[in-house]
PDB file of N, CA and C in Angstrom:
ATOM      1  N   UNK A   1      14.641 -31.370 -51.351  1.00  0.00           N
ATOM      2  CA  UNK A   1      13.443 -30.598 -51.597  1.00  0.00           C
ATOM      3  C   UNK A   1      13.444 -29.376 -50.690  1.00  0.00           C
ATOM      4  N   UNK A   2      12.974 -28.356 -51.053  1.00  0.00           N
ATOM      5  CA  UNK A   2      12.982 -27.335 -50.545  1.00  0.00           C
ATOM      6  C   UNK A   2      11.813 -27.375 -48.956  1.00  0.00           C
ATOM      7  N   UNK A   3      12.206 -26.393 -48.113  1.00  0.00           N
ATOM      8  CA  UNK A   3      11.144 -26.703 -47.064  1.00  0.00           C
ATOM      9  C   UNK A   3       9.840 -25.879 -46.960  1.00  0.00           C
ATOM     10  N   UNK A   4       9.964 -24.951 -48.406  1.00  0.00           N
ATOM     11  CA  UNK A   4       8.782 -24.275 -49.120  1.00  0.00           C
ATOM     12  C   UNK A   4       8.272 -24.407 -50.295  1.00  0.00           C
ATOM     13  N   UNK A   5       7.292 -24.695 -50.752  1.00  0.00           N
ATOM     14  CA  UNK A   5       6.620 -25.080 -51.629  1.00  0.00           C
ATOM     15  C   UNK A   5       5.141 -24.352 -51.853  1.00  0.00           C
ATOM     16  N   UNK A   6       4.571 -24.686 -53.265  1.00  0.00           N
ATOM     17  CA  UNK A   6       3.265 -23.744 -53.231  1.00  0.00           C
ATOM     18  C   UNK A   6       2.538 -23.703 -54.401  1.00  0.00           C
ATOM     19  N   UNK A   7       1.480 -23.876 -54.850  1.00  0.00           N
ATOM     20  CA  UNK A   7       0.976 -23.351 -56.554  1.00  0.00           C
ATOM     21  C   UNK A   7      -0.482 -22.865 -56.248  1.00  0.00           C
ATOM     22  N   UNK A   8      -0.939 -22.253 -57.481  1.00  0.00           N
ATOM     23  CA  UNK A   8      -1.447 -21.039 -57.013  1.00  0.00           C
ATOM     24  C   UNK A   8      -2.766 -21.661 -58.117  1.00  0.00           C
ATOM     25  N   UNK A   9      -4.212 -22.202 -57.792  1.00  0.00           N
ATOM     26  CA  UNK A   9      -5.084 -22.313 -58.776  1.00  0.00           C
ATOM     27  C   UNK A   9      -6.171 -21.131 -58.957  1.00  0.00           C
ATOM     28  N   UNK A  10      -6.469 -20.725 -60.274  1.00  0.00           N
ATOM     29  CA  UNK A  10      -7.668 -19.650 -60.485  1.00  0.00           C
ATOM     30  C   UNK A  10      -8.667 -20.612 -60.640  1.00  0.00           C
ATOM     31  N   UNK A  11      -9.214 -20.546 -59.420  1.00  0.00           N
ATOM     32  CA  UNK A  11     -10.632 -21.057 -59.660  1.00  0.00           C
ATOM     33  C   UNK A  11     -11.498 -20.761 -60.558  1.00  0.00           C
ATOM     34  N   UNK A  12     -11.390 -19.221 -60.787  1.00  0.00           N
ATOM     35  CA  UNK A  12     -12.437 -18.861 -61.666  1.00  0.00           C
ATOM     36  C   UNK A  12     -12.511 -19.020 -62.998  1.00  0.00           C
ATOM     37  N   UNK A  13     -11.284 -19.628 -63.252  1.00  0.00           N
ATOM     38  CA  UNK A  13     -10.734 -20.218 -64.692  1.00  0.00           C
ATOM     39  C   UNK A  13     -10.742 -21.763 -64.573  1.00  0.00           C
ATOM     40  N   UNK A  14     -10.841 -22.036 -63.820  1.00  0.00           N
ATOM     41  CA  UNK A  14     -10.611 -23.580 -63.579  1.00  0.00           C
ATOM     42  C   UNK A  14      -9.074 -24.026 -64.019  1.00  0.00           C
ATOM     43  N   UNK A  15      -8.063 -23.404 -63.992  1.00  0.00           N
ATOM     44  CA  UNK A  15      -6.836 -23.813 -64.491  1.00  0.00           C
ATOM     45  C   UNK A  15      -5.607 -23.246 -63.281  1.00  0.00           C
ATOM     46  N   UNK A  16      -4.322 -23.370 -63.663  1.00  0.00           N
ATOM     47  CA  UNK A  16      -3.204 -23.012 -62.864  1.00  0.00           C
ATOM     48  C   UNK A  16      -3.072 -21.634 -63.440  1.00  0.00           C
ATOM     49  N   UNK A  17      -2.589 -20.895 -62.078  1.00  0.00           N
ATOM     50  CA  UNK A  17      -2.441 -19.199 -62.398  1.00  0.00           C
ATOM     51  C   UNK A  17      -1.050 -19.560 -62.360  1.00  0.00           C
ATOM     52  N   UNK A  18      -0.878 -18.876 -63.657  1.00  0.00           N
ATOM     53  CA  UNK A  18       0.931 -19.315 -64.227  1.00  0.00           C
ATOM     54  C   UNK A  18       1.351 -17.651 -64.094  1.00  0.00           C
ATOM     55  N   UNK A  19       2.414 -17.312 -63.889  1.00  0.00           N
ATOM     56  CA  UNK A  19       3.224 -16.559 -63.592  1.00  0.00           C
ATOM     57  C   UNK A  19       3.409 -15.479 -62.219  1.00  0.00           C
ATOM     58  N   UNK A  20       2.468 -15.604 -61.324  1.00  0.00           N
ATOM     59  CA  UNK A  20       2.163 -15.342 -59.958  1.00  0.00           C
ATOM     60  C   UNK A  20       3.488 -14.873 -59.012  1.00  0.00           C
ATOM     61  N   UNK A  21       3.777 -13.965 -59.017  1.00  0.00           N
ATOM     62  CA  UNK A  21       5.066 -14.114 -58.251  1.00  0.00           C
ATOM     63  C   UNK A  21       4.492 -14.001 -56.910  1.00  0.00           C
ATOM     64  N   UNK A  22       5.544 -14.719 -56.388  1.00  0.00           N
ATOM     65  CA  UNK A  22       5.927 -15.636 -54.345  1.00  0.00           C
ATOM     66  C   UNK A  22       7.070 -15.117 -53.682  1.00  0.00           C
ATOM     67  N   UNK A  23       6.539 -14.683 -53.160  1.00  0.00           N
ATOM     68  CA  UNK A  23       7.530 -14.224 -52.287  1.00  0.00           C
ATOM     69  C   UNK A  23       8.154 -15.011 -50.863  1.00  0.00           C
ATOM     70  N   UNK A  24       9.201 -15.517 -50.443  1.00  0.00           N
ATOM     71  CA  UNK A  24       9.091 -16.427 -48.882  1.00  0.00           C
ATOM     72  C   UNK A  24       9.910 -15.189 -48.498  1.00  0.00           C
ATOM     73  N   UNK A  25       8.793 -14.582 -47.059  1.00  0.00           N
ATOM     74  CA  UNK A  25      10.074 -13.574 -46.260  1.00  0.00           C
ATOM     75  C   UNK A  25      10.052 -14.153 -44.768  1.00  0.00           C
ATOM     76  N   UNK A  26      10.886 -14.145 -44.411  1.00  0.00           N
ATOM     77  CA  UNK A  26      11.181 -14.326 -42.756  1.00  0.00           C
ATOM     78  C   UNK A  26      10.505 -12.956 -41.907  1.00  0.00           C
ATOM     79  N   UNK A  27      10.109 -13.540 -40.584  1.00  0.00           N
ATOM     80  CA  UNK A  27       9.381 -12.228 -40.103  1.00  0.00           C
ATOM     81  C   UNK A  27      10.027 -12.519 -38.684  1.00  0.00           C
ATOM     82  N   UNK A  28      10.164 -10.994 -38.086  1.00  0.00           N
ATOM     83  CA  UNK A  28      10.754 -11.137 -36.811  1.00  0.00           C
ATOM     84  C   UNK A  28      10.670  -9.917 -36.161  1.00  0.00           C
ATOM     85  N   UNK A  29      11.643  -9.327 -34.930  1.00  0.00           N
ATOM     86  CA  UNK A  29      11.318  -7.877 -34.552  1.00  0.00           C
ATOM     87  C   UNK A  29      11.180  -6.772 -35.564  1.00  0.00           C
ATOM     88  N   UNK A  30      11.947  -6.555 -36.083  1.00  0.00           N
ATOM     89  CA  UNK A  30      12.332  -5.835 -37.566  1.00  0.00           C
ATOM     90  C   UNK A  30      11.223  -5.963 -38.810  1.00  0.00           C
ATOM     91  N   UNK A  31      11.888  -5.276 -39.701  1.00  0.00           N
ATOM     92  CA  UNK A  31      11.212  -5.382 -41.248  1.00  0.00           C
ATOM     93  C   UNK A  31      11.209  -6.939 -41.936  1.00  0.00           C
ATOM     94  N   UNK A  32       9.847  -7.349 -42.539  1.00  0.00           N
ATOM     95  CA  UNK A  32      10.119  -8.899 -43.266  1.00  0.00           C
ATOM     96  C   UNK A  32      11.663  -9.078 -43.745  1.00  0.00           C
ATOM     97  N   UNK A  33      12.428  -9.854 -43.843  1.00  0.00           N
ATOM     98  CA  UNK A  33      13.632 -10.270 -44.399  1.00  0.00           C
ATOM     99  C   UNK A  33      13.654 -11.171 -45.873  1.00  0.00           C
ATOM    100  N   UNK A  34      13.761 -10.807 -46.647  1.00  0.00           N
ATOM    101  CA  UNK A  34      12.949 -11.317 -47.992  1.00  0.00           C
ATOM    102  C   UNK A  34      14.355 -12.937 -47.791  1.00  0.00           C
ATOM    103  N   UNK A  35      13.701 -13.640 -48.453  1.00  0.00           N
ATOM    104  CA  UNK A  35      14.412 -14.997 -48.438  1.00  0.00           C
ATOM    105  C   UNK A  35      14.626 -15.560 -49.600  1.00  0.00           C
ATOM    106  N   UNK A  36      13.694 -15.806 -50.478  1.00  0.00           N
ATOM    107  CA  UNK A  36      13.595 -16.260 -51.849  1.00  0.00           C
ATOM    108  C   UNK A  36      12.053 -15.500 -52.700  1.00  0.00           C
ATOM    109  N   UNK A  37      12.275 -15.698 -53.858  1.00  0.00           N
ATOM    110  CA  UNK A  37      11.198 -15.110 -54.774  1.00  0.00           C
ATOM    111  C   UNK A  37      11.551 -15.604 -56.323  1.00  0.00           C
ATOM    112  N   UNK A  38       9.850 -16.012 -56.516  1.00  0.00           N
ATOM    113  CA  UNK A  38       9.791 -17.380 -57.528  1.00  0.00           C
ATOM    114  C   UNK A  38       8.522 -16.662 -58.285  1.00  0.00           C
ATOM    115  N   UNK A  39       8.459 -16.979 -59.844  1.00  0.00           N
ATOM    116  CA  UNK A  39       6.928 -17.297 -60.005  1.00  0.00           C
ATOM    117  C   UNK A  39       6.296 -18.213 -60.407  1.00  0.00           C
ATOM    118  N   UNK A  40       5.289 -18.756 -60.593  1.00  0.00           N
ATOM    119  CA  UNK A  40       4.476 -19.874 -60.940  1.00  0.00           C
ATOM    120  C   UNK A  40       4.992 -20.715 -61.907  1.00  0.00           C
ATOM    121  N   UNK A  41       5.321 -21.426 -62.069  1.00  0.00           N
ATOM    122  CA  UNK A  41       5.247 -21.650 -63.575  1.00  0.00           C
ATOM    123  C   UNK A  41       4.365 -22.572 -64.555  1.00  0.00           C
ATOM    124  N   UNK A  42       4.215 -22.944 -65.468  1.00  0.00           N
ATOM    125  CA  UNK A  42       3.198 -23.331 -66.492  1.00  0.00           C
ATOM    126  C   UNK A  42       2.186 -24.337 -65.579  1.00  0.00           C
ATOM    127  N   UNK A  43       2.267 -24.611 -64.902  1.00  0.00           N
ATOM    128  CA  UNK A  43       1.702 -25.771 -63.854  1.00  0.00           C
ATOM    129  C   UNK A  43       0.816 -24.790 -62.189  1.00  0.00           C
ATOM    130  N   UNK A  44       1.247 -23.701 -62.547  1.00  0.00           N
ATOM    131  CA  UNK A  44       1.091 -23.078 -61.613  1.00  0.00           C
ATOM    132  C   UNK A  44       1.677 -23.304 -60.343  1.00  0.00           C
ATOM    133  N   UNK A  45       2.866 -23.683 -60.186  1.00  0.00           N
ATOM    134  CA  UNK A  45       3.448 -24.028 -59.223  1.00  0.00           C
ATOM    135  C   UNK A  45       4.826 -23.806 -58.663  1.00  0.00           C
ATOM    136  N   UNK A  46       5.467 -23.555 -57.466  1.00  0.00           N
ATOM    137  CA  UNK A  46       6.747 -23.012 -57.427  1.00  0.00           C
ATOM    138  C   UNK A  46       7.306 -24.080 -56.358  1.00  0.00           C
ATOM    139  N   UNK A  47       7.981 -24.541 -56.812  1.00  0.00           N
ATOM    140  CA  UNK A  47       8.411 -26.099 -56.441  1.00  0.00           C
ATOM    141  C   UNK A  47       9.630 -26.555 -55.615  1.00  0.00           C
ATOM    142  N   UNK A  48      10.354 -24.417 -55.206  1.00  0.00           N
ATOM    143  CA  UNK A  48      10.773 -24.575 -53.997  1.00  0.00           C
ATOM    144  C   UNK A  48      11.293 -23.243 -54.164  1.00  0.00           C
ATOM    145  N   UNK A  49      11.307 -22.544 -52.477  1.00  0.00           N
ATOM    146  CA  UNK A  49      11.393 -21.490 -51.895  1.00  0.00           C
ATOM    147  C   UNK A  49      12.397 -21.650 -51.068  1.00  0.00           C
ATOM    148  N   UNK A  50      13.261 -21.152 -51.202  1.00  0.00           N
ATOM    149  CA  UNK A  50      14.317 -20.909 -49.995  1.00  0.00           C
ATOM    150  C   UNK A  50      14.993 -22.503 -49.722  1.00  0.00           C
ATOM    151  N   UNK A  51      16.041 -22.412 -48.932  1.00  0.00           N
ATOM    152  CA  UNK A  51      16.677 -23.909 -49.127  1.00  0.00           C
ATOM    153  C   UNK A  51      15.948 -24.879 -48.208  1.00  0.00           C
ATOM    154  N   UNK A  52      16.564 -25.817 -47.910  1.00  0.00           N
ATOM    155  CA  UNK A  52      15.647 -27.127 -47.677  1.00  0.00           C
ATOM    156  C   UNK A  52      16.326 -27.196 -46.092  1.00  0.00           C
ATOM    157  N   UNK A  53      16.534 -26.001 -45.325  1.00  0.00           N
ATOM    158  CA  UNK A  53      17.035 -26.408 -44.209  1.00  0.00           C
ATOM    159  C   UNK A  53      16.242 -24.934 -43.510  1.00  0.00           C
ATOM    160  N   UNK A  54      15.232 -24.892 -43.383  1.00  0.00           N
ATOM    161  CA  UNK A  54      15.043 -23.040 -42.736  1.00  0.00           C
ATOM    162  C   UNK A  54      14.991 -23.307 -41.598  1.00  0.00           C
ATOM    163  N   UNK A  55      15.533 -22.066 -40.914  1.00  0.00           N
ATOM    164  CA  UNK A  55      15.041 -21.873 -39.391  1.00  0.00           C
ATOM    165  C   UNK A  55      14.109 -21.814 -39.069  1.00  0.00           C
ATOM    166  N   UNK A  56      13.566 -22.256 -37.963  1.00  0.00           N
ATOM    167  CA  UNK A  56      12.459 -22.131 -36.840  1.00  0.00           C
ATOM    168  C   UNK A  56      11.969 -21.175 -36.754  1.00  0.00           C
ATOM    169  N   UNK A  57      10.854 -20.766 -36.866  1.00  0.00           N
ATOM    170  CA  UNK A  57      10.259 -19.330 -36.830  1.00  0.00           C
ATOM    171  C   UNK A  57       8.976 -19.106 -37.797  1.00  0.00           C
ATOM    172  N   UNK A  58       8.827 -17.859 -37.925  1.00  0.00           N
ATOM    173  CA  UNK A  58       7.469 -16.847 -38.206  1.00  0.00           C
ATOM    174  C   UNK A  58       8.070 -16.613 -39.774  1.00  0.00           C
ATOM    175  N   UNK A  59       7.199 -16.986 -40.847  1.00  0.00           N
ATOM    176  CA  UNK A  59       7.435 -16.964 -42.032  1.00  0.00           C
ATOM    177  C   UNK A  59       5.881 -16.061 -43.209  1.00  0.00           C
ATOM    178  N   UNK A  60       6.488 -15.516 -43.910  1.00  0.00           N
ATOM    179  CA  UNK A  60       5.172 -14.716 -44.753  1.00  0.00           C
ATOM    180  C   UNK A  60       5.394 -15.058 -46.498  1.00  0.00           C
ATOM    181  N   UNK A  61       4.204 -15.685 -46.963  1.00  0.00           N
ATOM    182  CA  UNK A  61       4.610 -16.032 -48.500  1.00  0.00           C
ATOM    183  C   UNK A  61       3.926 -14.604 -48.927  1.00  0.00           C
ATOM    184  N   UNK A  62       4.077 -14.451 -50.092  1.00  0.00           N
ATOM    185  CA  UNK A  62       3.381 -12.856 -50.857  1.00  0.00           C
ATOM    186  C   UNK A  62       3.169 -12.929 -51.947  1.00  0.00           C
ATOM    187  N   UNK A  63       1.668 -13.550 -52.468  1.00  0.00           N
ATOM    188  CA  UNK A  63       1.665 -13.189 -53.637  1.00  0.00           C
ATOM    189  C   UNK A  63       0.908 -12.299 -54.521  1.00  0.00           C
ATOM    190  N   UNK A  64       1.824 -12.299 -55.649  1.00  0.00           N
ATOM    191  CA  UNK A  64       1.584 -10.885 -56.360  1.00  0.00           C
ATOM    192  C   UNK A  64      -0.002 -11.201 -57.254  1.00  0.00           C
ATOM    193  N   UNK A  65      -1.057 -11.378 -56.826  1.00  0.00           N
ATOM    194  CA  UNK A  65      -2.217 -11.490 -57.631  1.00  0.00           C
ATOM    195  C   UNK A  65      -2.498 -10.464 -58.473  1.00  0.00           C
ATOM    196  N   UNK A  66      -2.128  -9.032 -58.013  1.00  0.00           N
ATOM    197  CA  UNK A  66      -2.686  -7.777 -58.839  1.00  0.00           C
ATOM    198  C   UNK A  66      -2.402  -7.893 -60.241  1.00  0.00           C
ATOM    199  N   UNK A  67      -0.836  -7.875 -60.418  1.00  0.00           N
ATOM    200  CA  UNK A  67       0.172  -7.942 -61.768  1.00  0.00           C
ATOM    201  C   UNK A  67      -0.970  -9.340 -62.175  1.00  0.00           C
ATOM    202  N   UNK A  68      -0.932 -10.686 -61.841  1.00  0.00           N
ATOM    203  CA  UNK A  68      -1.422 -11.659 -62.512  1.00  0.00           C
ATOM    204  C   UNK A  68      -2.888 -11.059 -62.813  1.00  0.00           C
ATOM    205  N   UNK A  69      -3.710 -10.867 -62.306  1.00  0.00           N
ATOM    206  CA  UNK A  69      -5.168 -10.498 -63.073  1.00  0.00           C
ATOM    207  C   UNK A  69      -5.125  -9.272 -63.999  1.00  0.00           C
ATOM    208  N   UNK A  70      -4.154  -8.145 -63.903  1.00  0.00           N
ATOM    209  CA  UNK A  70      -4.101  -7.184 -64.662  1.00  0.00           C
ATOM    210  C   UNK A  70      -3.491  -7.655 -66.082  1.00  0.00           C
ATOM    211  N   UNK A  71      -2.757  -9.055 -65.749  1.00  0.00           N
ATOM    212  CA  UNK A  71      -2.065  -9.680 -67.089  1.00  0.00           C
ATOM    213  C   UNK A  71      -3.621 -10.538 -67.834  1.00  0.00           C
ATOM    214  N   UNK A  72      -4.718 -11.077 -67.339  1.00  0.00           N
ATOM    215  CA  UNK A  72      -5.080 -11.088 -67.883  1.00  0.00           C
ATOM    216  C   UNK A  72      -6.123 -10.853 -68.193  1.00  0.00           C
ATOM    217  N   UNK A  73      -6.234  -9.567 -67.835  1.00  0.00           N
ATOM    218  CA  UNK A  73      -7.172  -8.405 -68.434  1.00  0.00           C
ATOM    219  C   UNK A  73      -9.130  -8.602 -66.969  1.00  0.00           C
ATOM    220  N   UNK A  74      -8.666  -9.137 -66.075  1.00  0.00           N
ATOM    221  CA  UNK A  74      -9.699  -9.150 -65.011  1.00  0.00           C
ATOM    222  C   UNK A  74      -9.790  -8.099 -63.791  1.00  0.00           C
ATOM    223  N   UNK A  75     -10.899  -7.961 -63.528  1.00  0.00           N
ATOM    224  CA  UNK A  75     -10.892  -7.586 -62.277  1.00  0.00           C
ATOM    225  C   UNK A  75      -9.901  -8.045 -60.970  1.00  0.00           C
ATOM    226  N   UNK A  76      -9.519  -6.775 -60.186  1.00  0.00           N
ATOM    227  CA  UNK A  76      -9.164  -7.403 -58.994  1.00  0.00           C
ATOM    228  C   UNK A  76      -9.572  -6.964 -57.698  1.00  0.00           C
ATOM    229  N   UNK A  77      -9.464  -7.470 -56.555  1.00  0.00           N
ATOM    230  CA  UNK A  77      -9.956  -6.668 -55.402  1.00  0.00           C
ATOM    231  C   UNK A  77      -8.650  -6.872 -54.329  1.00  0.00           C
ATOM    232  N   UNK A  78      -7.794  -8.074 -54.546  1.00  0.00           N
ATOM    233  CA  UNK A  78      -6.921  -8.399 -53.601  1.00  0.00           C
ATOM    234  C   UNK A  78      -5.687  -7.850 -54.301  1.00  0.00           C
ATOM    235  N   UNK A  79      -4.561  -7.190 -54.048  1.00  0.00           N
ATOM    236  CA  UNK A  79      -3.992  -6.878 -54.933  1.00  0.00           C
ATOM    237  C   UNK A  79      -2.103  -7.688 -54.933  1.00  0.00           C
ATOM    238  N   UNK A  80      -2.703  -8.337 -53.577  1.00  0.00           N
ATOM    239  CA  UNK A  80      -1.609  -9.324 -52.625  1.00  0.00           C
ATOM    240  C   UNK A  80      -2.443 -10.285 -51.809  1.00  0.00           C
ATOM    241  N   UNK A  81      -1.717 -11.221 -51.851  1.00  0.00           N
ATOM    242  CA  UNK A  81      -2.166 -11.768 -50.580  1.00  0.00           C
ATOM    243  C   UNK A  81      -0.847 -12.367 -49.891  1.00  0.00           C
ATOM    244  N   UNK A  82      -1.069 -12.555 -48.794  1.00  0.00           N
ATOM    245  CA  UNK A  82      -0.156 -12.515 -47.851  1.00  0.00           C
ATOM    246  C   UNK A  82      -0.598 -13.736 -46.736  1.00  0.00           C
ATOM    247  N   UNK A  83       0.184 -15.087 -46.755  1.00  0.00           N
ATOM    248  CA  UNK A  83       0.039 -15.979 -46.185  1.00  0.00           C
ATOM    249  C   UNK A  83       1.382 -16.368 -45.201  1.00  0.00           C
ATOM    250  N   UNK A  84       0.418 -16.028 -43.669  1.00  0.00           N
ATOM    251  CA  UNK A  84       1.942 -16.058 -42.821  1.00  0.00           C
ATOM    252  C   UNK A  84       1.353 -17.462 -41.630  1.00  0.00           C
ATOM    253  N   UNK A  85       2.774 -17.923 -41.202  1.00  0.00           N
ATOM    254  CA  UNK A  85       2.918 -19.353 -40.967  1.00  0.00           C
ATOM    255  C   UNK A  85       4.135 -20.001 -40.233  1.00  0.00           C
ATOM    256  N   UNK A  86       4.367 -20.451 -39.341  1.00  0.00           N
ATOM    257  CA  UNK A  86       4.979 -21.063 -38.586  1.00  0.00           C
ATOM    258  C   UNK A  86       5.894 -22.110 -38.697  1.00  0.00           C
ATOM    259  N   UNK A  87       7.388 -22.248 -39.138  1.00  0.00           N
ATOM    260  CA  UNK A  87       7.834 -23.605 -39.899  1.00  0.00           C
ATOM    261  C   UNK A  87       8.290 -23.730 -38.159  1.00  0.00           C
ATOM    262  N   UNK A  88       8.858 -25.298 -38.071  1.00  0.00           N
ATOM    263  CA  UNK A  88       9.224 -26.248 -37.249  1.00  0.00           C
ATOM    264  C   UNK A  88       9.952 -26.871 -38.306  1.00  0.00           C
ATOM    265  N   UNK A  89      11.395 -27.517 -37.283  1.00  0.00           N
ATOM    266  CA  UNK A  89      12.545 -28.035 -37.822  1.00  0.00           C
ATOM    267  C   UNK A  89      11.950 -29.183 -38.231  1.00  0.00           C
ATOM    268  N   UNK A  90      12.994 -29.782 -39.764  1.00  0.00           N
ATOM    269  CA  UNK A  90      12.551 -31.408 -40.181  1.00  0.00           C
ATOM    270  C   UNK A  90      11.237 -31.243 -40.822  1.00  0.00           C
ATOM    271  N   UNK A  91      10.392 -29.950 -41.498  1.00  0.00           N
ATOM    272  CA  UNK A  91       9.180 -30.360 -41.757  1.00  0.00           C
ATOM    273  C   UNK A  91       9.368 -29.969 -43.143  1.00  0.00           C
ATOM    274  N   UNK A  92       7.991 -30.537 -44.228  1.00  0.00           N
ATOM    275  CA  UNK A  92       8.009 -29.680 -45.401  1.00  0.00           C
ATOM    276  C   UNK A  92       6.670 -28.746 -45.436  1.00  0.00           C
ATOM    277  N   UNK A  93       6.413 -27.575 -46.043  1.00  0.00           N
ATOM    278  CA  UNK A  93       5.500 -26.716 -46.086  1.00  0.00           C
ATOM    279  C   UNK A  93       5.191 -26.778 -47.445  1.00  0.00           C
ATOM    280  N   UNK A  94       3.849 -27.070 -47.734  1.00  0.00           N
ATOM    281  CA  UNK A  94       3.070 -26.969 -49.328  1.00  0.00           C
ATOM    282  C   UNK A  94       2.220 -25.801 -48.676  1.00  0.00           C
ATOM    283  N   UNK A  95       2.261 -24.619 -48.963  1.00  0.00           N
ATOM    284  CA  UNK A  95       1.197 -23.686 -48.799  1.00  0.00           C
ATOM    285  C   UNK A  95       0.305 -23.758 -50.555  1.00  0.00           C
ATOM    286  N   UNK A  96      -0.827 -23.798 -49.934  1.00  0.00           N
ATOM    287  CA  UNK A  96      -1.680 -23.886 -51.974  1.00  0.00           C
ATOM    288  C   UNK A  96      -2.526 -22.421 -51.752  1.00  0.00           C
ATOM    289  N   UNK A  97      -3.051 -22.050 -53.058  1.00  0.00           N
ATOM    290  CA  UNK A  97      -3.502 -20.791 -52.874  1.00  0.00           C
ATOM    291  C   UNK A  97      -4.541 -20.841 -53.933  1.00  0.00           C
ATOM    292  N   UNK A  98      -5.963 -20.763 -53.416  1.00  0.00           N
ATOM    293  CA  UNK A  98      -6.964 -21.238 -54.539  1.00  0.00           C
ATOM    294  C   UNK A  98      -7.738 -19.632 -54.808  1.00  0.00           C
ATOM    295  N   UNK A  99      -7.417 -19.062 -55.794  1.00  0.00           N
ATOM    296  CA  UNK A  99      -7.990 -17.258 -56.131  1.00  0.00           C
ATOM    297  C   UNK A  99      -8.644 -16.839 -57.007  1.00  0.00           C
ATOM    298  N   UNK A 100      -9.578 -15.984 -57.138  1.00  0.00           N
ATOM    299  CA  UNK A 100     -10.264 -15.527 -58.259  1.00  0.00           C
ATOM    300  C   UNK A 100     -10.333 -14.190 -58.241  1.00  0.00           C
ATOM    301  N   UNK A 101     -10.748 -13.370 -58.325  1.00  0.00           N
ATOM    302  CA  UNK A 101     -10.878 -11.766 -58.675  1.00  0.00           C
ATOM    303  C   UNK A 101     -10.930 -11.573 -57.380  1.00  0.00           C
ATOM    304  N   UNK A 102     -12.165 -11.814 -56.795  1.00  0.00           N
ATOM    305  CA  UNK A 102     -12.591 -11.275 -55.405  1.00  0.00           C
ATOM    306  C   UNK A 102     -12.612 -12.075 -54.542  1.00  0.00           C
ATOM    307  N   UNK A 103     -11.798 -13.042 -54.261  1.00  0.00           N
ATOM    308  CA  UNK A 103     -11.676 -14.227 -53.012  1.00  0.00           C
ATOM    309  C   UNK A 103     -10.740 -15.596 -53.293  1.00  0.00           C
ATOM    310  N   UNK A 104     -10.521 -15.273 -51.894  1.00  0.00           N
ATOM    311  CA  UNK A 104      -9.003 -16.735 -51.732  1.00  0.00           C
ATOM    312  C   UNK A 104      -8.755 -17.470 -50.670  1.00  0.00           C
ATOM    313  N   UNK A 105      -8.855 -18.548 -50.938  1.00  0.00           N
ATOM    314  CA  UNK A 105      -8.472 -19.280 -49.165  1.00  0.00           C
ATOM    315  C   UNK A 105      -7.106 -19.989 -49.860  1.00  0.00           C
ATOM    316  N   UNK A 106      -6.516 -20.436 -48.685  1.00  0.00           N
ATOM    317  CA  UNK A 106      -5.051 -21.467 -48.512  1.00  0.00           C
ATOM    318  C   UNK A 106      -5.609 -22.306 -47.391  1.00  0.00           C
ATOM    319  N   UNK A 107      -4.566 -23.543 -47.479  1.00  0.00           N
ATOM    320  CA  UNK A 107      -4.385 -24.526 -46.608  1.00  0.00           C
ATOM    321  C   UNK A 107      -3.319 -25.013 -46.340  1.00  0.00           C
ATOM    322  N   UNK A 108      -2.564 -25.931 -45.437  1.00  0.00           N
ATOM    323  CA  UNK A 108      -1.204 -25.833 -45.198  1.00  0.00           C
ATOM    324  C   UNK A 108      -1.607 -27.759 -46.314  1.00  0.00           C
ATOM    325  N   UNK A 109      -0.557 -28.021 -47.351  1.00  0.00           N
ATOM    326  CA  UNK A 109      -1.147 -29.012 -48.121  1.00  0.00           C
ATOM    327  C   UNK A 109       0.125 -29.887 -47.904  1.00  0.00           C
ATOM    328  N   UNK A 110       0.163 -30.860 -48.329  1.00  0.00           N
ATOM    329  CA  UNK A 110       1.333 -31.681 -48.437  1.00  0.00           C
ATOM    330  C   UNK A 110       2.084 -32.272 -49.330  1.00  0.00           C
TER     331      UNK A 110
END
């Protein structure tokens, strides 16, 4: 299993936001280091990011909400969101991402 994971629900639809692209980038002195990039799929979910062994460190997921609400025809206010996070060796990361036009929280899930 991958040591990134993630799916993305529209609350305001009550359903899975299917095609969402994710971004996993590594972050460090320098520019993000892009790692893997996925999008949702029918389940709203991307069921692994980058391989199942990552390094230790400062990590940023990115997702593309703008493209998804402009696909289906809504308002937006966020046009990204950007969820950054801390992996430790041996662990798995479910980041979830609950969004609607104008507001979004995450939680680290399992």
């Amino acid at each position: 299993m991958s040591t990134v994971t993630t799916h993305v629900l529209d609350t305001a639809r009550g359903r899975p936001a299917v095609g969402v692209s994710v971004r996993l980038e590594r972050l460090g002195d320098g520019p993000p280091e892009p790692v893997a990039e996925e999008a949702t799929d029918s389940d709203g979910r991307v069921r692994g990011l980058g391989t199942d062994d990552l390094a230790p460190g400062a990590y940023r997921l990115v997702f593309g909400t703008g493209d998804y609400f402009a696909g289906i025809g809504a308002d937006v206010f966020y046009p990204q969101v950007a969820v950054d996070f801390t992996v430790d060796p041996d662990q798995h990361y479910h980041v979830p991402l609950l969004v609607s036009s104008y507001a979004y929280s995450t939680y680290r899930g399992s």
